[in-house]
N, C-alpha and C. Protein backbone atom coordinates (compact mmCIF):
# COMPACT_ATOMS: atom_id res chain seq x y z
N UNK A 1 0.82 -1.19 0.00
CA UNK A 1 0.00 0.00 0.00
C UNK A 1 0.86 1.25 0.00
N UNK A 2 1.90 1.21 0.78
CA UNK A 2 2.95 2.48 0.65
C UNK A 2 3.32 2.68 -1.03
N UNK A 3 3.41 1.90 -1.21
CA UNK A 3 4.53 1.81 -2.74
C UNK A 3 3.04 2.20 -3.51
N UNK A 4 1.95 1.76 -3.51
CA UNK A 4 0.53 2.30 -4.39
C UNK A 4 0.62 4.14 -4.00
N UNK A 5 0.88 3.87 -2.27
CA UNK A 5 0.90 5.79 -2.26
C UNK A 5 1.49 6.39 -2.94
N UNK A 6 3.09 6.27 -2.33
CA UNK A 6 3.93 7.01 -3.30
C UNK A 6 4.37 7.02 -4.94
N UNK A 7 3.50 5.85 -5.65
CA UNK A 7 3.28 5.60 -6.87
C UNK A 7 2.17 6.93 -7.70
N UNK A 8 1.24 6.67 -7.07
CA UNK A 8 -0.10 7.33 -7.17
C UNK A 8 -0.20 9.05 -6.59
N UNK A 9 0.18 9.01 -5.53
CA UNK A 9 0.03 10.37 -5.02
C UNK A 9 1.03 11.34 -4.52
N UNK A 10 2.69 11.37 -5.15
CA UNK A 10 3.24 11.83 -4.04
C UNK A 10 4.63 11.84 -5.64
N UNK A 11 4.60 13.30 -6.54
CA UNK A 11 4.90 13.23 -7.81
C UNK A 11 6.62 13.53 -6.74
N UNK A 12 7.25 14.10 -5.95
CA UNK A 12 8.67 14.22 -5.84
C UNK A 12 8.85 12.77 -5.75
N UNK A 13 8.02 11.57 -5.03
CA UNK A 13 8.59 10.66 -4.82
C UNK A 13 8.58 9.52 -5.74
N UNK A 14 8.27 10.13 -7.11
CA UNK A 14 7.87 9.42 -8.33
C UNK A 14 9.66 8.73 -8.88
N UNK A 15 10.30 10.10 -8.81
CA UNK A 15 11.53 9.90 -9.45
C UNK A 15 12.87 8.59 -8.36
N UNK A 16 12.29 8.57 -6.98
CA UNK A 16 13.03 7.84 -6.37
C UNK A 16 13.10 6.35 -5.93
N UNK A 17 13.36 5.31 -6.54
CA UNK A 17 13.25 4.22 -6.32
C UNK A 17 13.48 3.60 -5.20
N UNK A 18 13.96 3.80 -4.68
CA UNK A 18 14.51 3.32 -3.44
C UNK A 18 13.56 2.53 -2.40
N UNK A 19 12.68 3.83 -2.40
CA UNK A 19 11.25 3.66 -1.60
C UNK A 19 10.63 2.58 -2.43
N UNK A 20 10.63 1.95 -3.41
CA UNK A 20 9.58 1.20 -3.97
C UNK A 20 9.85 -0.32 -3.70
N UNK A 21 11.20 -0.46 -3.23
CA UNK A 21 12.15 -1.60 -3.62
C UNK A 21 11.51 -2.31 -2.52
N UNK A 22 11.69 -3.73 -1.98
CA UNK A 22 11.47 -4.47 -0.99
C UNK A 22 11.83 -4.63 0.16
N UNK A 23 13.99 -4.39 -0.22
CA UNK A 23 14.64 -4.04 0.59
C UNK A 23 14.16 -2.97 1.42
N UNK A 24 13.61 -2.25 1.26
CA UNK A 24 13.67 -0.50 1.90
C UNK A 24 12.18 -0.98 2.63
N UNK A 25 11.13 -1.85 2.27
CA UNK A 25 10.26 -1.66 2.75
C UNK A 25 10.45 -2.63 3.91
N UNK A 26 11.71 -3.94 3.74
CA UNK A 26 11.15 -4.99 5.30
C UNK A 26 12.48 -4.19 5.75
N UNK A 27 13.37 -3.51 5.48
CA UNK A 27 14.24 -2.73 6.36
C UNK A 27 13.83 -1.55 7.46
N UNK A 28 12.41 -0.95 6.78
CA UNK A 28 11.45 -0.39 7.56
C UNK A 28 10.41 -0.82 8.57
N UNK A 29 10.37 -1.87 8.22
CA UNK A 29 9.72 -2.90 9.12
C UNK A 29 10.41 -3.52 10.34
N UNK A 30 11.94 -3.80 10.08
CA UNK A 30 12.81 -4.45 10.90
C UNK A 30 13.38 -3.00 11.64
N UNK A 31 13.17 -1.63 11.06
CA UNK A 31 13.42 -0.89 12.13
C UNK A 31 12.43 -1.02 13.77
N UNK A 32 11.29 -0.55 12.86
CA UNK A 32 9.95 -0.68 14.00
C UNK A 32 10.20 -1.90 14.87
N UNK A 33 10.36 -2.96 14.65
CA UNK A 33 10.33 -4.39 15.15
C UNK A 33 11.79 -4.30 16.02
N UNK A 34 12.91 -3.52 15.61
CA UNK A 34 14.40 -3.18 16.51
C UNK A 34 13.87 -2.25 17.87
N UNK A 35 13.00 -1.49 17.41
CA UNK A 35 12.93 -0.23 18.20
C UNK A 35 11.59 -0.92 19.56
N UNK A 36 10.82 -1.63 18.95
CA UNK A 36 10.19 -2.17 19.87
C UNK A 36 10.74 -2.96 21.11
N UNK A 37 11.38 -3.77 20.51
CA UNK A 37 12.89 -4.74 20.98
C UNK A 37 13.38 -4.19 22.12
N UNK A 38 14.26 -3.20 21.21
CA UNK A 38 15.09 -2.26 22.34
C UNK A 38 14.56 -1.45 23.66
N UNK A 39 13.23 -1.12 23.33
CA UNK A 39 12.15 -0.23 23.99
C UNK A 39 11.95 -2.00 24.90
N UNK A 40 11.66 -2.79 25.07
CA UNK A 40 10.98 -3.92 26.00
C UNK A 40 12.48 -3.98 26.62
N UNK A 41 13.40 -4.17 26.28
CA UNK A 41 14.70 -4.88 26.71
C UNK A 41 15.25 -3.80 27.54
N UNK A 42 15.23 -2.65 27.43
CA UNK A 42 15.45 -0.88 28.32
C UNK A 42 14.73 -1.03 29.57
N UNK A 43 12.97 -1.44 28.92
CA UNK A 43 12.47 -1.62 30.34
C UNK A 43 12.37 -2.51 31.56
N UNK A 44 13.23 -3.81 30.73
CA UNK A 44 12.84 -5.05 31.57
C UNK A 44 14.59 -5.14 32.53
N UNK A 45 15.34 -4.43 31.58
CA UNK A 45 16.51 -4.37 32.26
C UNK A 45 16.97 -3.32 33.83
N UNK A 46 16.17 -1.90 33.49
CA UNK A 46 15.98 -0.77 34.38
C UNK A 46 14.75 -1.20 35.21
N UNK A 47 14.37 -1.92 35.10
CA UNK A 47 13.10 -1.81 36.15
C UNK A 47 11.99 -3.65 35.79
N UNK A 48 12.71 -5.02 36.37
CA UNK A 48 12.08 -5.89 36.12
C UNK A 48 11.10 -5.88 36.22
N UNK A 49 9.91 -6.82 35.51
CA UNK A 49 8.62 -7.06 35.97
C UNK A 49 8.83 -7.80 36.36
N UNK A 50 8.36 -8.28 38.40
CA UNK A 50 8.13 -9.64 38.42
C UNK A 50 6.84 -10.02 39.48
N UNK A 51 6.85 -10.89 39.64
CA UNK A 51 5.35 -11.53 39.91
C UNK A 51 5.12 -11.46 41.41
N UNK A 52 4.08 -10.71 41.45
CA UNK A 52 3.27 -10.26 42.97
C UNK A 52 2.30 -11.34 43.21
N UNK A 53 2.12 -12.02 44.33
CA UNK A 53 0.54 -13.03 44.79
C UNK A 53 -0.14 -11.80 45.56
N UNK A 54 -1.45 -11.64 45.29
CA UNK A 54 -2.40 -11.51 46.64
C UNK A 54 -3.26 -12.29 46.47
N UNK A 55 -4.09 -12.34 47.77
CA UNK A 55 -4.83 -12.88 48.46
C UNK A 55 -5.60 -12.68 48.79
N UNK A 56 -7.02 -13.24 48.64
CA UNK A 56 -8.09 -12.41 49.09
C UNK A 56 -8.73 -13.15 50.44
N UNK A 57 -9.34 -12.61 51.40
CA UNK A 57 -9.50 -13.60 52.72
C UNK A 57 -10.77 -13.13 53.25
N UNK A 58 -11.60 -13.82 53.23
CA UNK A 58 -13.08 -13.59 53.93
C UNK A 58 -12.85 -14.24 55.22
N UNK A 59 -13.21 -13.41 56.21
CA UNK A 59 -13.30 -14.56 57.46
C UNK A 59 -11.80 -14.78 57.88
N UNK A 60 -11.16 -14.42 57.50
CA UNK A 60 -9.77 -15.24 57.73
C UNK A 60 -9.35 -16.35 57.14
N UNK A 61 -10.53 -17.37 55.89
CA UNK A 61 -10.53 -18.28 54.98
C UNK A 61 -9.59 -17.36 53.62
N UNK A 62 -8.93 -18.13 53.43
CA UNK A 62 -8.81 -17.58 52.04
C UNK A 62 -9.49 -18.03 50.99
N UNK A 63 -10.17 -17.10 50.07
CA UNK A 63 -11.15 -17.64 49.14
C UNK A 63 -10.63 -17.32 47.55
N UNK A 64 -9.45 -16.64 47.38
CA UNK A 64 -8.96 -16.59 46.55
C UNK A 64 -7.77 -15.81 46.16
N UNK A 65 -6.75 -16.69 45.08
CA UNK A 65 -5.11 -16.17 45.18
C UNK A 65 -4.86 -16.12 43.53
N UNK A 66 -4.61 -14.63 43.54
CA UNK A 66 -4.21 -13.96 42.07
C UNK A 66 -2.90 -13.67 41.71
N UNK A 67 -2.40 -13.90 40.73
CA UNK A 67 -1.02 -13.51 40.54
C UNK A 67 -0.73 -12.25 39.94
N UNK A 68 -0.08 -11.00 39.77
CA UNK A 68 0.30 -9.65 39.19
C UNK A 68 1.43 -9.55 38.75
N UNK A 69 1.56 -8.67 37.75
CA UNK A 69 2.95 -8.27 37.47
C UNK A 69 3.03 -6.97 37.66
N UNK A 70 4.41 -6.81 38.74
CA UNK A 70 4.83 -5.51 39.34
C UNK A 70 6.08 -5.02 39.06
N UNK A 71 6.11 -3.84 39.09
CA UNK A 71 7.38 -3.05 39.08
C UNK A 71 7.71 -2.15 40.12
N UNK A 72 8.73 -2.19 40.23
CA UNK A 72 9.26 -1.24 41.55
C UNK A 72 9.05 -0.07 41.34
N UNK A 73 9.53 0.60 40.00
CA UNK A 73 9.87 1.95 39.24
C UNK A 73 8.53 2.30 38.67
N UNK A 74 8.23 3.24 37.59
CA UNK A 74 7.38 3.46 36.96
C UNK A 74 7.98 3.42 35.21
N UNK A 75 9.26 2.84 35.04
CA UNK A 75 10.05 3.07 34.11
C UNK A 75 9.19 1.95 33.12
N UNK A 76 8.79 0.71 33.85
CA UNK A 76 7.98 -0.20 32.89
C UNK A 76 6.73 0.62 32.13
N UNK A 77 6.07 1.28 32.88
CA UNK A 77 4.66 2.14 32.45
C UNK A 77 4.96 2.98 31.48
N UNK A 78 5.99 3.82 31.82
CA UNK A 78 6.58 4.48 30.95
C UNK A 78 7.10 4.15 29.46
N UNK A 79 7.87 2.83 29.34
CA UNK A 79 8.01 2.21 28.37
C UNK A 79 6.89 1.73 27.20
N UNK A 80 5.48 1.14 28.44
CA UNK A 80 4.46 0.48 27.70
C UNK A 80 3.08 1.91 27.07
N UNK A 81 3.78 2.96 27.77
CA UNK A 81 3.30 3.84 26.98
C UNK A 81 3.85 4.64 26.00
N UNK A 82 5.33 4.65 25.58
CA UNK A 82 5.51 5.31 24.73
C UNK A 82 5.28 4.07 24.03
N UNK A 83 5.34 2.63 23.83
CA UNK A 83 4.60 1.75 22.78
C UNK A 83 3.56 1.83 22.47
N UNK A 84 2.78 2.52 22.96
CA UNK A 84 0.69 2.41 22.84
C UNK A 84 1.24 3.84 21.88
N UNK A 85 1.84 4.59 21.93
CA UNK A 85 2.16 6.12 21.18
C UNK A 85 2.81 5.88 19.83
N UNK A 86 3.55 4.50 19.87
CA UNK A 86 4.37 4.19 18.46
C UNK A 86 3.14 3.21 17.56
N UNK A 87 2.57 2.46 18.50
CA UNK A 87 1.22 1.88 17.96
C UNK A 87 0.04 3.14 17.40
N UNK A 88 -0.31 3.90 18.00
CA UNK A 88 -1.02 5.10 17.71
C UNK A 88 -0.64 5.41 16.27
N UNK A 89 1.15 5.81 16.41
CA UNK A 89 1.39 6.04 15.16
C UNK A 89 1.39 6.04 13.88
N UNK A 90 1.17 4.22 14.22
CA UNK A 90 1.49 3.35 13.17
C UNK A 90 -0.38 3.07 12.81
N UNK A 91 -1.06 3.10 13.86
CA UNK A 91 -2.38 3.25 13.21
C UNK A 91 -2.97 4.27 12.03
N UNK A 92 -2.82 5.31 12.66
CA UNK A 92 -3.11 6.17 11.72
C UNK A 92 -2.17 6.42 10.62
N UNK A 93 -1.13 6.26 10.41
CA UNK A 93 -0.58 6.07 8.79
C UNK A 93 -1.48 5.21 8.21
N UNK A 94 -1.62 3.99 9.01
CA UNK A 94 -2.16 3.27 7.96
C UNK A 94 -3.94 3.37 7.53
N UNK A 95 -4.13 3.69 8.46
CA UNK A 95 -5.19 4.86 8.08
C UNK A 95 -5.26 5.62 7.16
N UNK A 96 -4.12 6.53 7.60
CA UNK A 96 -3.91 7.49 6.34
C UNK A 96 -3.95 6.90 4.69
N UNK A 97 -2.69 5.96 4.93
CA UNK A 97 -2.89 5.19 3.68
C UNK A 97 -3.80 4.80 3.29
N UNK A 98 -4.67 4.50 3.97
CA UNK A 98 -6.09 2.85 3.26
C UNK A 98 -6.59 4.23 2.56
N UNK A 99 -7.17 5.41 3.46
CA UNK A 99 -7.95 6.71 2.78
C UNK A 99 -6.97 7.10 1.36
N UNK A 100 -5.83 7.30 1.07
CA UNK A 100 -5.54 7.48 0.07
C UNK A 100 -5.91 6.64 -0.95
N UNK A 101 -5.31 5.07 -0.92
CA UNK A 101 -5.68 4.82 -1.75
C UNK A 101 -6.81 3.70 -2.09
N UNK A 102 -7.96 4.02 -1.35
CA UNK A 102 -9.17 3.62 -1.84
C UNK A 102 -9.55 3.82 -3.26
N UNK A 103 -8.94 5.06 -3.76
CA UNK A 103 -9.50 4.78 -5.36
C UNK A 103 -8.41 4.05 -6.43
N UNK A 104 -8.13 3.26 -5.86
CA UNK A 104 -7.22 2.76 -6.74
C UNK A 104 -7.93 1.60 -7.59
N UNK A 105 -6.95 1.45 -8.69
CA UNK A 105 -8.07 0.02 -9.24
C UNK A 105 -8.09 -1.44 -8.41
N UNK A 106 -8.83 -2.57 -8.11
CA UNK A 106 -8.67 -3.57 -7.35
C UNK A 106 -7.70 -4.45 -7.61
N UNK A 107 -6.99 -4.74 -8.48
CA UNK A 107 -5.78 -5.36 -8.71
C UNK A 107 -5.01 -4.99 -7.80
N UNK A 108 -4.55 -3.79 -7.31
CA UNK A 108 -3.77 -3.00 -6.60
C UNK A 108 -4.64 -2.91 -4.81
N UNK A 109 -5.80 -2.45 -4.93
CA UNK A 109 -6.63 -2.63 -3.81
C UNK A 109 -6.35 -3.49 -2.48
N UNK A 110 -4.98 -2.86 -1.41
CA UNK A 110 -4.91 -3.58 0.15
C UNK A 110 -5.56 -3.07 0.93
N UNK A 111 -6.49 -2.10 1.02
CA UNK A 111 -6.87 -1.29 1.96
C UNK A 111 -7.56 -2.09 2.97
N UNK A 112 -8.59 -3.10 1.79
CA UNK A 112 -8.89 -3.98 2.81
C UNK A 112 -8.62 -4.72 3.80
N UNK A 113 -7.32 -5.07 3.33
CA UNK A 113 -6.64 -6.12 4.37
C UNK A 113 -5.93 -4.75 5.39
N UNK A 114 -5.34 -3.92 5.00
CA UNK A 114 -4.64 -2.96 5.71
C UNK A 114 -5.71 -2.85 6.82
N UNK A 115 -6.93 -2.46 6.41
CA UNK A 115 -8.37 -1.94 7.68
C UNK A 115 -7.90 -3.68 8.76
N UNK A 116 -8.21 -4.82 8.46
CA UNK A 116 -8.22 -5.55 9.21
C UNK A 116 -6.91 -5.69 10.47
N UNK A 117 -6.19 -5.61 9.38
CA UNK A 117 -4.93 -5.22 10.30
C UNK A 117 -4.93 -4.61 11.46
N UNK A 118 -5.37 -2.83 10.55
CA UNK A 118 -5.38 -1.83 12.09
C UNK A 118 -6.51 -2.57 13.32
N UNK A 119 -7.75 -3.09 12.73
CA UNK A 119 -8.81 -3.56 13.96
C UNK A 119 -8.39 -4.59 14.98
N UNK A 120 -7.26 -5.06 13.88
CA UNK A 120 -6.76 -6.24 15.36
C UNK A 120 -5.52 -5.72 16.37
N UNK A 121 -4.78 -4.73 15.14
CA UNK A 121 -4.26 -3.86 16.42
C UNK A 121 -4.57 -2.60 17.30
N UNK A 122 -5.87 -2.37 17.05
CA UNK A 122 -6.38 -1.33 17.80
C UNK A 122 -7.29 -2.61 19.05
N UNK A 123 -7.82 -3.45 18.39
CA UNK A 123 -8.28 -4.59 19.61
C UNK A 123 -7.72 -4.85 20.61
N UNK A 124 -5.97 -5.33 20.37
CA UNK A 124 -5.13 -5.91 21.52
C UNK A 124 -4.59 -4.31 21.96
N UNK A 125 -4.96 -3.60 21.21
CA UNK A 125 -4.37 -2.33 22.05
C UNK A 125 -5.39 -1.68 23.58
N UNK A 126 -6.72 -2.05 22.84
CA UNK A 126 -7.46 -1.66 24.01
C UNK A 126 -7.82 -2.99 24.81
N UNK A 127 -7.73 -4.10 24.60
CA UNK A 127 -7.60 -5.52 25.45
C UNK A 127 -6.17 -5.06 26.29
N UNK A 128 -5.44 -5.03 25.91
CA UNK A 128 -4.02 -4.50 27.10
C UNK A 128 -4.04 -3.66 27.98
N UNK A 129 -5.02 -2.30 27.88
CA UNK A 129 -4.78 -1.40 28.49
C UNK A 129 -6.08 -2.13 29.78
């Protein structure tokens, strides 16, 4: 769908190949996927998550025992929100995109699949929070 954009709508980026190539597009992909990486591995290193029990006790019976994941710091929260902000990001481009090129002819036509995409990552985005 990028390569339909900048094919279709975007005449400086007509003359530059680079952007169209495959290389350039899973090298863009393997950035996002580095930066995520690095962003989990920052937070798990500065500030572990690890596993809290409580307990719930009626009577002095205990009637039920939950497990949590805690952090000492706030550096984990911090982390898992500038990811919900790089997810944000990445929603609405592709947003952006599907709206561009809806008029394209259907041979070419991902928007569809692009829309499904964003719904399952806007799903686990609000299932997480």
């Amino acid at each position: 769908s990028f390569r339909i954009y900048v094919i279709l709508n975007n005449d400086k980026f007509k003359k530059l190949e680079i952007l169209l190539k495959n290389k350039f597009l899973l090298l863009l992909i393997f950035f996002f996927v580095a930066l995520v990486s690095l962003l989990l591995s920052i937070g798990q290193i500065l500030d572990p998550v690890v596993q809290q029990t409580k307990t719930i006790k009626i009577d002095s019976n205990e009637v039920e025992k939950y497990y949590i994941c805690t952090s000492k710091d706030n550096i984990t929260s911090a982390v898992y929100f500038i990811l919900v902000i790089i997810d944000g990001i990445i929603i609405f481009t592709g947003i952006y995109i599907s709206k561009e090129i809806k008029s394209v002819a259907s041979e070419f036509y991902e928007s569809v699949h692009i829309t499904y995409a964003l719904y399952c990552k806007c799903y686990f985005i609000i299932l997480f929070l």
